[in-house]
Protein backbone atom coordinates (compact mmCIF):
# COMPACT_ATOMS: atom_id res chain seq x y z
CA UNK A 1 69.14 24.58 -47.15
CA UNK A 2 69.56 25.10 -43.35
CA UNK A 3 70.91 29.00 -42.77
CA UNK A 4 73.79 28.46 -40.20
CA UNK A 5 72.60 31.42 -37.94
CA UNK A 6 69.56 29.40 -36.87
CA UNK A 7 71.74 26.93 -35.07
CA UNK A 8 72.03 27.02 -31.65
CA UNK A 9 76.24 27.24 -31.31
CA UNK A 10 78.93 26.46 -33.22
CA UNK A 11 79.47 22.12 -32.63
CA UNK A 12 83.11 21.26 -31.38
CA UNK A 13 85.12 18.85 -32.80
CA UNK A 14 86.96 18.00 -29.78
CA UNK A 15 85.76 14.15 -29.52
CA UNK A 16 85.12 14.15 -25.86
CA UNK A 17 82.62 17.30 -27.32
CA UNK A 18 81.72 15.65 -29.77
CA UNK A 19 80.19 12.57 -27.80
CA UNK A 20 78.09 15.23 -25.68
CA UNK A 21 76.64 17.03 -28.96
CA UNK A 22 73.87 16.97 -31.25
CA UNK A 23 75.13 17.53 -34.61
CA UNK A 24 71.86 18.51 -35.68
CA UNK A 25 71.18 21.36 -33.36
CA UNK A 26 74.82 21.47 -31.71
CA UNK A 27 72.78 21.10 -28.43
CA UNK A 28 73.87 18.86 -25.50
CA UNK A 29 72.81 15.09 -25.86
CA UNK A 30 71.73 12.57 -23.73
CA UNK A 31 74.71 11.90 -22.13
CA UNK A 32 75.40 15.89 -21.48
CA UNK A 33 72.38 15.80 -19.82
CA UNK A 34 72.93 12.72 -17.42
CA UNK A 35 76.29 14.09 -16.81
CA UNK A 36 74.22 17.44 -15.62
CA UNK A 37 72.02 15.67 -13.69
CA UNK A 38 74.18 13.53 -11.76
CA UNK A 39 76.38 16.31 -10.99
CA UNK A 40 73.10 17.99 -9.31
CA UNK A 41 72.47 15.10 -7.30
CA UNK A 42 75.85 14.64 -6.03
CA UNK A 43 75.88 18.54 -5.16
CA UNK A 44 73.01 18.43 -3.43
CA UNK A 45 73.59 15.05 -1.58
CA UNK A 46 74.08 16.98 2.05
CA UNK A 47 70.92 18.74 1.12
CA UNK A 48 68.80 17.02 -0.95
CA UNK A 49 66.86 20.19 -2.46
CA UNK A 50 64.74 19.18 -5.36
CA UNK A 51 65.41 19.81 -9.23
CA UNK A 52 63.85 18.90 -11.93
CA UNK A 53 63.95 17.17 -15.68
CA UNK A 54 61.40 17.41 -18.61
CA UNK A 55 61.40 16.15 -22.00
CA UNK A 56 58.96 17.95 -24.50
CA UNK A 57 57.73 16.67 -28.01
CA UNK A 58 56.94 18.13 -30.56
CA UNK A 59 53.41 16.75 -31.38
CA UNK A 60 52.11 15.14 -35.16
CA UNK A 61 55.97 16.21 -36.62
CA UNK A 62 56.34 13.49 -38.77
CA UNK A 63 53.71 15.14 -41.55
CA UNK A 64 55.65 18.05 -41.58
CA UNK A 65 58.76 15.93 -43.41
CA UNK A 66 56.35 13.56 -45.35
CA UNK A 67 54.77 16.72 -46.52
CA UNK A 68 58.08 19.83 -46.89
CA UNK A 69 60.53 16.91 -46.98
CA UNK A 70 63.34 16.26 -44.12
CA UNK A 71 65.30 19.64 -45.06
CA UNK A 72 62.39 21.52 -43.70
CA UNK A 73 61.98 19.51 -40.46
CA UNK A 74 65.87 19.73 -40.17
CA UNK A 75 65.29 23.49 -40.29
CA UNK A 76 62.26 23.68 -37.88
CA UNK A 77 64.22 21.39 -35.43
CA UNK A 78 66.85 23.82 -35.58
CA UNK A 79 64.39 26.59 -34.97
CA UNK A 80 62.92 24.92 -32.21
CA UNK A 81 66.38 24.46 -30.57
CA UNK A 82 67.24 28.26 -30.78
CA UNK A 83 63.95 29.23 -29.42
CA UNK A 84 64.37 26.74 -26.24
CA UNK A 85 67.83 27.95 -25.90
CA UNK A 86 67.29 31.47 -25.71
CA UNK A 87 64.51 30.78 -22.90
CA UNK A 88 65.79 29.00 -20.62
CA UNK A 89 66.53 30.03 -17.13
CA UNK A 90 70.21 30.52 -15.71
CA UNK A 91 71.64 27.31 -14.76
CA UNK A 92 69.12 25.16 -16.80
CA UNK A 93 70.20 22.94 -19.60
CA UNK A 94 68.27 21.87 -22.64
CA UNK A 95 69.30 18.87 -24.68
CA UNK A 96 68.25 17.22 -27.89
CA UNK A 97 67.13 13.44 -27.81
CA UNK A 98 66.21 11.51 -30.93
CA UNK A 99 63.79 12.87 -33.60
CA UNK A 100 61.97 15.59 -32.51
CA UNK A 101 62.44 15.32 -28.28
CA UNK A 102 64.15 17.77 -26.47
CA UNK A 103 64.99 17.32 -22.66
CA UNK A 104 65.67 20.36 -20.08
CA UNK A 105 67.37 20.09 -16.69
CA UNK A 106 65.77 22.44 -14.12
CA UNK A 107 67.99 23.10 -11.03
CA UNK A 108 65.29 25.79 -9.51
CA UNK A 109 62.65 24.05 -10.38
CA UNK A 110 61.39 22.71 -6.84
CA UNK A 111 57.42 20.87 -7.49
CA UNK A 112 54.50 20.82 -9.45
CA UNK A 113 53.39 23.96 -9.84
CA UNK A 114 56.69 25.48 -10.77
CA UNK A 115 57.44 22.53 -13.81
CA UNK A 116 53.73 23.31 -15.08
CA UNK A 117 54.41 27.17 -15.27
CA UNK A 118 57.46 26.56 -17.19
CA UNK A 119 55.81 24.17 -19.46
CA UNK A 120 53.51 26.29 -20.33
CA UNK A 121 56.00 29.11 -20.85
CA UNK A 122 57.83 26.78 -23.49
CA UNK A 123 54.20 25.80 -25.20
CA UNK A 124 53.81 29.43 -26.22
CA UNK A 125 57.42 30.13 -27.22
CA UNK A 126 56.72 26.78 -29.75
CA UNK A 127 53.22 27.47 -30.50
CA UNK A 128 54.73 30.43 -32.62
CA UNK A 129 54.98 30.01 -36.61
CA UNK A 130 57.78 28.64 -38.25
CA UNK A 131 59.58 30.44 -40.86
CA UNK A 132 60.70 27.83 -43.54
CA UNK A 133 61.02 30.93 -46.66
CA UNK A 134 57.95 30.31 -48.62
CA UNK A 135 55.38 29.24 -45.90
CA UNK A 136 54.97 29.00 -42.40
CA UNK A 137 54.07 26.16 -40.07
CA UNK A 138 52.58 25.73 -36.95
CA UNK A 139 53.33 23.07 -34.00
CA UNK A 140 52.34 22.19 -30.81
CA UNK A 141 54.17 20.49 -28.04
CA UNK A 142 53.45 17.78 -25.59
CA UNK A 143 55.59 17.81 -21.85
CA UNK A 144 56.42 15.14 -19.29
CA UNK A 145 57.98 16.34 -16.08
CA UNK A 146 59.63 14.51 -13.04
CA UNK A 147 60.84 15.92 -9.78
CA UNK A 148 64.09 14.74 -8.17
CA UNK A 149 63.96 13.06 -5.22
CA UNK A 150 60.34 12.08 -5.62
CA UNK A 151 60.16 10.76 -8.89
CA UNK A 152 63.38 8.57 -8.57
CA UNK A 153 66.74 9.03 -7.41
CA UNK A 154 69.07 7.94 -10.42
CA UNK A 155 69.07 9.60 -13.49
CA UNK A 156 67.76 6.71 -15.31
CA UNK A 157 64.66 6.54 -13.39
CA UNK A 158 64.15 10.38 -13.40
CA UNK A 159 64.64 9.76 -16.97
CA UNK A 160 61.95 6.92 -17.09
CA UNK A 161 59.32 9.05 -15.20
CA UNK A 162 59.47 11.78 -17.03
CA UNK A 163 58.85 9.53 -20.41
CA UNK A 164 55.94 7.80 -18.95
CA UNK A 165 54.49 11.62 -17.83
CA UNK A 166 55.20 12.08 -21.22
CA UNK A 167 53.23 9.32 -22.35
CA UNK A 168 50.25 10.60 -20.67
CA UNK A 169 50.25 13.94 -22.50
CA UNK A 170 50.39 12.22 -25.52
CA UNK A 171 47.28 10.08 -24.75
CA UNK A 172 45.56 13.19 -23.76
CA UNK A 173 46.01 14.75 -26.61
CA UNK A 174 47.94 17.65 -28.64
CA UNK A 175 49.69 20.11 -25.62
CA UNK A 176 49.08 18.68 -22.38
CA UNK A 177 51.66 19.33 -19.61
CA UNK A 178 51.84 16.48 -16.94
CA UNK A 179 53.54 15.98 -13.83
CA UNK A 180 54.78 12.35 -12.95
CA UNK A 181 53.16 11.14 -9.73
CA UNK A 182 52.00 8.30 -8.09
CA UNK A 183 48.71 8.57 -9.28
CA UNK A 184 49.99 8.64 -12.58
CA UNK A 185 52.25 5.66 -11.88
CA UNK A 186 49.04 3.74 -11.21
CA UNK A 187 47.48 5.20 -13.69
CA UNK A 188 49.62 3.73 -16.50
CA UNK A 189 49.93 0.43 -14.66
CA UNK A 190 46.32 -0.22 -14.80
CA UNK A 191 46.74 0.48 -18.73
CA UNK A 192 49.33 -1.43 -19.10
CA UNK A 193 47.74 -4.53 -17.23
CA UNK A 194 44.66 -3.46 -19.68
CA UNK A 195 47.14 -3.82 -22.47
CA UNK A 196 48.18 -7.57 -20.93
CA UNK A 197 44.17 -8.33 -20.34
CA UNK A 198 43.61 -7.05 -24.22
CA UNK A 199 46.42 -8.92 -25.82
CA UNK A 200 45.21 -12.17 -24.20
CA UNK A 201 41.54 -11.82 -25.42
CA UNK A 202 42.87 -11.23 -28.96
CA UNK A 203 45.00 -14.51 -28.65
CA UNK A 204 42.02 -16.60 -27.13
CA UNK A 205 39.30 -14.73 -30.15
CA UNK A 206 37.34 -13.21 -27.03
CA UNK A 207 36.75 -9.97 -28.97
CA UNK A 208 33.40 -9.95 -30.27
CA UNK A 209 31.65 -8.03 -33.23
CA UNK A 210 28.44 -5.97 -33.48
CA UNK A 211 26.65 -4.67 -36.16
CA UNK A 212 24.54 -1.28 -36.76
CA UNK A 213 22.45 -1.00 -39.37
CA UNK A 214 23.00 1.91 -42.35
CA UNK A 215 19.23 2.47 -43.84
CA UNK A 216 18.14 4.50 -46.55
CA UNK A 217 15.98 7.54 -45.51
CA UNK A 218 13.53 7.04 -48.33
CA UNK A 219 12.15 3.89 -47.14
CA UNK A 220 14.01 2.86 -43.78
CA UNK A 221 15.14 -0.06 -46.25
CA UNK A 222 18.78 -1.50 -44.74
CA UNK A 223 21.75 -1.05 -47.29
CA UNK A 224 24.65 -2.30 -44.79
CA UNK A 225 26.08 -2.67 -41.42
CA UNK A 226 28.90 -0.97 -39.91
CA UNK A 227 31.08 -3.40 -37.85
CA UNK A 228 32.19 -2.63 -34.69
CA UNK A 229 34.33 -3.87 -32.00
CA UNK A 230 32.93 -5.08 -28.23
CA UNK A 231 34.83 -6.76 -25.38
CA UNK A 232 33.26 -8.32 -22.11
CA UNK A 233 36.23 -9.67 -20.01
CA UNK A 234 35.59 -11.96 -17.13
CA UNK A 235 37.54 -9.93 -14.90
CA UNK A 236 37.20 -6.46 -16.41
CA UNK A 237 33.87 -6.59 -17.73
CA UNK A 238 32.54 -4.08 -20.63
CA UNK A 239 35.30 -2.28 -21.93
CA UNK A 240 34.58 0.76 -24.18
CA UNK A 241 35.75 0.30 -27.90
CA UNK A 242 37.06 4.26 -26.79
CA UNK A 243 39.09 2.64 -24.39
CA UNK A 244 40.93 -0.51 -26.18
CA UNK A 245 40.93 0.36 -29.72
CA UNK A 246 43.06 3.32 -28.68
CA UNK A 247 45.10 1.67 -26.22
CA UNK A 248 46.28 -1.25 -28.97
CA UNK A 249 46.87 1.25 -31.57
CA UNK A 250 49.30 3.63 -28.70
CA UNK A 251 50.29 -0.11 -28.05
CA UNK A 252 51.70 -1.35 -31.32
CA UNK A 253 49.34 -4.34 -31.61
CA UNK A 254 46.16 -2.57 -33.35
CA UNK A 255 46.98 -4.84 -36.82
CA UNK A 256 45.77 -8.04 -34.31
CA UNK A 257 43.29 -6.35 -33.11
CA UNK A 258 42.09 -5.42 -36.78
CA UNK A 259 42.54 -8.42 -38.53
CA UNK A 260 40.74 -10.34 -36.08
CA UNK A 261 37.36 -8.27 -36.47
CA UNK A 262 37.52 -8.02 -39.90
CA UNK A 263 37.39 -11.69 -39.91
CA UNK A 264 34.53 -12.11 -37.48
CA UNK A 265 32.51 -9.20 -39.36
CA UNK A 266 33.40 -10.47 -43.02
CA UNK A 267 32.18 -14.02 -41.97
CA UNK A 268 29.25 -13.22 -40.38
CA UNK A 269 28.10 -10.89 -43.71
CA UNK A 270 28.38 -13.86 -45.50
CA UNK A 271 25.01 -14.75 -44.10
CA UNK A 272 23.03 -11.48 -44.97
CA UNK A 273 21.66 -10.63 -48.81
CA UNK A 274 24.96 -10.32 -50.99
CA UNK A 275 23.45 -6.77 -51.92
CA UNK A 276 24.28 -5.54 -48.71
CA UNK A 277 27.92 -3.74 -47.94
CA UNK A 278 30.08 -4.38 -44.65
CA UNK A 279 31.33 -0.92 -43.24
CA UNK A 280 34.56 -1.25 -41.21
CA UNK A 281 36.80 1.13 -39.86
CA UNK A 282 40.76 1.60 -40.19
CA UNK A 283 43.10 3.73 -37.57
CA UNK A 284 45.44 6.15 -38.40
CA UNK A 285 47.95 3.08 -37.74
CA UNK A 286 47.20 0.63 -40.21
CA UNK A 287 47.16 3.92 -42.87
CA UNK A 288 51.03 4.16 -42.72
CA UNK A 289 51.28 0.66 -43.01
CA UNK A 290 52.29 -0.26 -46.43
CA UNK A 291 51.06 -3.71 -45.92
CA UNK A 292 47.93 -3.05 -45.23
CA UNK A 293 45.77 -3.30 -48.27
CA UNK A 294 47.51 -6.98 -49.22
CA UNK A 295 46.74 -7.83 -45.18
CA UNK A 296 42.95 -6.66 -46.05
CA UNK A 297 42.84 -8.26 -48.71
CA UNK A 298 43.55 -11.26 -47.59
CA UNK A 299 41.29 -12.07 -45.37
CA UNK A 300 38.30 -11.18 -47.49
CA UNK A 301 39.85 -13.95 -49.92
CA UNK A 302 40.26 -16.22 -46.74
CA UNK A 303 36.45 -15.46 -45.51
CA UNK A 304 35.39 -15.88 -48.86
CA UNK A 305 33.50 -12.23 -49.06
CA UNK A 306 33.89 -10.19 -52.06
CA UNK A 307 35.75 -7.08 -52.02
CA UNK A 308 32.75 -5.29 -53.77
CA UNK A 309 31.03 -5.44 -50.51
CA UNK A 310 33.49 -3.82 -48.23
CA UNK A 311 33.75 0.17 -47.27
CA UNK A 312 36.52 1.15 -45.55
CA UNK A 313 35.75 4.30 -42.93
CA UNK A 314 38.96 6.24 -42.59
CA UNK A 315 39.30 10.13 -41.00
CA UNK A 316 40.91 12.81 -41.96
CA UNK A 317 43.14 12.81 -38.97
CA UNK A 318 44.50 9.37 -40.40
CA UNK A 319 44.90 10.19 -43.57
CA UNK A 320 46.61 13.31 -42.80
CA UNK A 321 49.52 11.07 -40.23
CA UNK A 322 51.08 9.65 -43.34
CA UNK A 323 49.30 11.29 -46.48
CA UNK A 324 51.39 9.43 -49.50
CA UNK A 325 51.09 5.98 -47.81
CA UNK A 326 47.51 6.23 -47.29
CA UNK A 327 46.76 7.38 -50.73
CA UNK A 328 48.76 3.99 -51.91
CA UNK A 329 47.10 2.00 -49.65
CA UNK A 330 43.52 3.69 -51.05
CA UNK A 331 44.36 2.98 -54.50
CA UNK A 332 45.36 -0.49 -53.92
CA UNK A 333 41.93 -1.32 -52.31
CA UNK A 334 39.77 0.67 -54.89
CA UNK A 335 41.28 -0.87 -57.34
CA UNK A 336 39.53 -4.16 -56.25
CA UNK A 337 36.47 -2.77 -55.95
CA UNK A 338 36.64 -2.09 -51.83
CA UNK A 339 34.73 1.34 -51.30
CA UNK A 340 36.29 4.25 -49.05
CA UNK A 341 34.13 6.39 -46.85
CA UNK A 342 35.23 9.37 -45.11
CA UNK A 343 34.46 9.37 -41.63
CA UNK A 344 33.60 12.12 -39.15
CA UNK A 345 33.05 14.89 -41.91
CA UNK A 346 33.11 18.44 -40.69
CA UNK A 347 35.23 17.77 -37.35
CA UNK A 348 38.79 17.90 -39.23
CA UNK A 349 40.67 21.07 -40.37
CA UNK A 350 41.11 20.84 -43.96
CA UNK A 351 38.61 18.65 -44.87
CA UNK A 352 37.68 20.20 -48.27
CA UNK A 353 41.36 19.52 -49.04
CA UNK A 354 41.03 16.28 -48.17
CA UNK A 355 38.17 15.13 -50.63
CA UNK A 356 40.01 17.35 -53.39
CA UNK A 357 43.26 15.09 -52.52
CA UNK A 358 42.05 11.59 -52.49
CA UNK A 359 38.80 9.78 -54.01
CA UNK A 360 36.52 9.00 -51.64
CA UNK A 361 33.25 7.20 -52.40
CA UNK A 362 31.05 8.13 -49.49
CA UNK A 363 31.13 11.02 -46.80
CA UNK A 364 29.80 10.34 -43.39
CA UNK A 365 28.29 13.41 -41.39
CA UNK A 366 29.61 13.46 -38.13
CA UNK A 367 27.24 13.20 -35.23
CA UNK A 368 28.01 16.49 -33.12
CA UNK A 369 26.08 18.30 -36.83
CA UNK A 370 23.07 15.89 -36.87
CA UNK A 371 22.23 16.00 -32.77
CA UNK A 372 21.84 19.96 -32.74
CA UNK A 373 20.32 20.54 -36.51
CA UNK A 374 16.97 21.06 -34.85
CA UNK A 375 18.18 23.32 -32.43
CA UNK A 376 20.77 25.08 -33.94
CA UNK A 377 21.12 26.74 -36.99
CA UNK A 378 24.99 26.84 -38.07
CA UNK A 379 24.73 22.76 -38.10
CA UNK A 380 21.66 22.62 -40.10
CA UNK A 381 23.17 24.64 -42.69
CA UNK A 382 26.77 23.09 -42.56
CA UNK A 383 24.62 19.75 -42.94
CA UNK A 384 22.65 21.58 -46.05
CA UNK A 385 26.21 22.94 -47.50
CA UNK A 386 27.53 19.36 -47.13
CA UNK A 387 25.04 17.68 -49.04
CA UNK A 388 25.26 20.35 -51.73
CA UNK A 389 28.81 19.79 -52.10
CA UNK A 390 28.93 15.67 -51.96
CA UNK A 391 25.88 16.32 -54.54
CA UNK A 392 28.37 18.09 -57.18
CA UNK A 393 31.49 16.04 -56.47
CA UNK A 394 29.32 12.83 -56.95
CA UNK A 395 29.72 11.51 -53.51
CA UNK A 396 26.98 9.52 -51.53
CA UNK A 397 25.91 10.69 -47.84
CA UNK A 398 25.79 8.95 -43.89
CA UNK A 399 24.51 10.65 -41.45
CA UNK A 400 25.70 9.56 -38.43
CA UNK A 401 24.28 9.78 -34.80
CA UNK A 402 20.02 9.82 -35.82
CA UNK A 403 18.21 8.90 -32.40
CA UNK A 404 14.61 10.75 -33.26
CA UNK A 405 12.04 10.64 -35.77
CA UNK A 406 12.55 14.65 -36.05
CA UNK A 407 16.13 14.38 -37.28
CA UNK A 408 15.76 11.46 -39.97
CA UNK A 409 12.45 13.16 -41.71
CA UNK A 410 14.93 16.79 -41.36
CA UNK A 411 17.69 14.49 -43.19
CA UNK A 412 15.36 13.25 -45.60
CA UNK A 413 13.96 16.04 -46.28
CA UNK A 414 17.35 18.27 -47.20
CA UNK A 415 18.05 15.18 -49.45
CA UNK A 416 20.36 13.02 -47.53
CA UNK A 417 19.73 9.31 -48.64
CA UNK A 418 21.38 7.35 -46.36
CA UNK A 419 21.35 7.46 -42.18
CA UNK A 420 23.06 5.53 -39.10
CA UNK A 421 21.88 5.69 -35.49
CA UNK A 422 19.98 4.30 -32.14
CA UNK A 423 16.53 5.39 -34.41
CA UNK A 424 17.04 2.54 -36.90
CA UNK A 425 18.77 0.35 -34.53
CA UNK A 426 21.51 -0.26 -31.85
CA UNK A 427 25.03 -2.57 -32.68
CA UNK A 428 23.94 -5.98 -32.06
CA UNK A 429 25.65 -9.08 -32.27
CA UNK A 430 25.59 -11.83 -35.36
CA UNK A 431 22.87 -13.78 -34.69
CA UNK A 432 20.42 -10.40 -33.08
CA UNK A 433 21.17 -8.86 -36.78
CA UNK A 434 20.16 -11.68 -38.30
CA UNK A 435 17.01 -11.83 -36.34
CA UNK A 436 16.95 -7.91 -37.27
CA UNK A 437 17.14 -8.89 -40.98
CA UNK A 438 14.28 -11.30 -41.15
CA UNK A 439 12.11 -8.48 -39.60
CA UNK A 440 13.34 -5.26 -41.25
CA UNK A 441 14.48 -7.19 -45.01
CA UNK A 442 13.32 -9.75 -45.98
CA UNK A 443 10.80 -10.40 -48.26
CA UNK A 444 9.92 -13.61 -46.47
CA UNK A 445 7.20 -14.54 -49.26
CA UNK A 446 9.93 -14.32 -52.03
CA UNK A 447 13.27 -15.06 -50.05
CA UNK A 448 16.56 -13.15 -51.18
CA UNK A 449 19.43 -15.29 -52.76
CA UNK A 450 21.77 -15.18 -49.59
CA UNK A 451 25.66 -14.95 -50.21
């Protein structure tokens, strides 16, 4: 239960009031705040002197009421809206959009410099814990800032500029303050004709699939490959799997994108020794999809591959987005027989939690531990304290990222069975990792039953 003091103001019930209000909050809405900013514009008409609108956003909220349920984010929202209030300069105006945005209207705020020091002020006043009576919680805050005259004229467009700033925090991660600009404008037109350029290879199947091998360390013998996505456009040439895969999940279209590469990667296992396991990897998307698992499943029964032979690589950071989906969605596929691996061990923030949470079958170490083991100390034992763990809770072991001699016999020796890297072999396409096979598998004097 919400304590009334934490609001804002008392909310009006005057209708006209009423139309301008957040009930939430009792904040101004989006239409108190286009009023605001069109009477700046037509003040300042003679003498066009700049001022300025932001939106902020609250960044990965959404946990927070899957996890303390919607009272609690009503409460923090609240919080967050007397905290924003009480900061604010003279003659500003803050404002409540939907969920958990907040807009400000900045009459002194002239360019750049000024809208970055004041976004920054605003990050530390939300940065602070959250009181919710029995715990607290911590949030950060993403900003998107646009100038008036520069960055449009009419409110709408201000509006619009400021969102797409916005945007661009968000894809730089948790905090980021951005001004809009030109260069940004081009910025997120070249994504968004790299959206266009990615949608159409999708449609015409021009995404391809590569495979890297995952070998045990007691023998070098191959156990599986991990699947993963490549793109060579005629126009665009290579495009980095860091670049697309991203960009279709921001997108909305990363289900396509999926689907179509587990089909290409479950077909072409058909062709290697049944005893070997598929690895692909799921966003933090298609875990708060509740349709996932039945969309999974079906194409395995479509490509004719048995579920038995499929691990799933998820990360923390996706399981953590939407926790109770995800577990649903992880029982549904174990209960098939589809494995679960989880990936980038060690790089999360509550990791151990994690694995106490939800069953997991394998744990990958991340690559950042197994590059400086033989240099550095702290990752050679946080690889040692790993293995000691995922020893007692039953768990098998990847190590990821293995590109010398040195750091597979290190692996091997500390009793890690299983590795991944450029050592054993680079992603290659179908038909290389079948050529890879009948060098590095088969027993070509008593050939393997083949799927």
């Amino acid at each position: 239960m919400k304590s009334t003091e934490m609001l804002p103001g008392p909310i009006s019930q005057e209708p006209q009031a009423i139309a301008y209000t957040d009930p939430l909050t009792g904040l101004g809405n989006r239409h108190r705040m286009r009023e605001r900013a069109r009477a700046l514009s037509l003040e300042r008409a003679g003498d066009p002197a700049p001022f300025t609108i932001g939106i902020v956003n609250l960044d990965a909220f959404k946990p927070i009421n899957d996890l303390f349920g919607v009272e609690a984010g009503d409460e923090i929202l609240c919080q967050v809206a007397h905290r924003l209030k009480a900061c604010i300069p003279d003659g500003a105006m803050v404002t409540r959009h939907d969920g958990d945005e907040f807009a400000f209207v900045l009459p002194l705020v002239f360019e750049r410099v000024g809208a970055e020091k004041f976004g920054q002020m605003i990050r530390e006043v939300l940065s602070a814990p959250y009181d919710l009576g029995d715990r607290n919680v911590r949030l950060s805050a993403s900003f998107g800032f646009a100038i008036h005259p520069f960055a449009g004229e009419e409110f709408d467009d201000l509006l619009k500029n400021a969102d797409t700033a916005l945007y661009r925090s968000k894809r730089r991660g948790r905090g980021q303050i951005t001004v809009y600009s030109r260069e940004i404008a081009q910025e997120m037109k070249r994504a968004t004709q790299l959206e266009q350029a990615l949608r159409n290879a999708i449609i015409s199947d021009a995404i391809d699939v590569h495979f890297q091998p995952i070998v045990s360390l007691a023998n070098n013998t191959v156990l599986g490959f991990e699947a993963l996505a490549r793109w060579n456009d005629p126009d665009l040439g290579f495009v980095s799997p860091a670049v697309f895969v991203p960009l279709a999940e921001e997108r909305g279209f990363i289900d396509a994108l999926s689907e179509t590469l587990l089909r290409k990667a479950a077909e072409a296992a058909l062709s290697w020794p049944r005893e070997l396991f598929l690895s692909f990897n799921l966003s933090s998307a298609q875990l708060m999809d509740p349709g996932t698992s039945s969309s999974i499943l079906a194409i395995l029964t479509r490509a004719g591959l048995d579920p038995h032979r499929l691990e799933l690589e998820i990360t923390e950071t996706a399981v953590m987005s939407s926790a109770d989906t995800a577990h649903r969605i992880i029982a549904d596929l174990r209960a098939v027989g589809v494995r679960i691996s989880l990936d980038d061990f060690g790089t999360g923030q509550s990791s151990l939690g994690r694995l106490r949470e939800f069953i997991f079958d394998k744990v990958k170490i991340d690559r950042a531990f197994v590059s400086r083991m033989n240099s550095d100390r702290v990752s050679e034992h946080i690889i040692k304290a790993v293995l000691a763990m995922c020893e007692g809770l039953e768990l098998r072991v990847v190590a990821e990222g293995i590109e010398e001699h040195a750091e597979a016999a290190k692996l091997k020796a500390l009793g890690c069975a299983m590795g991944q890297g450029y050592y054993f072999g680079k992603p290659a396409d179908s038909a290389a990792t079948l050529r890879y096979l009948q060098t590095h598998y088969f027993d070509l004097s008593n050939e393997r039953e083949i799927a």
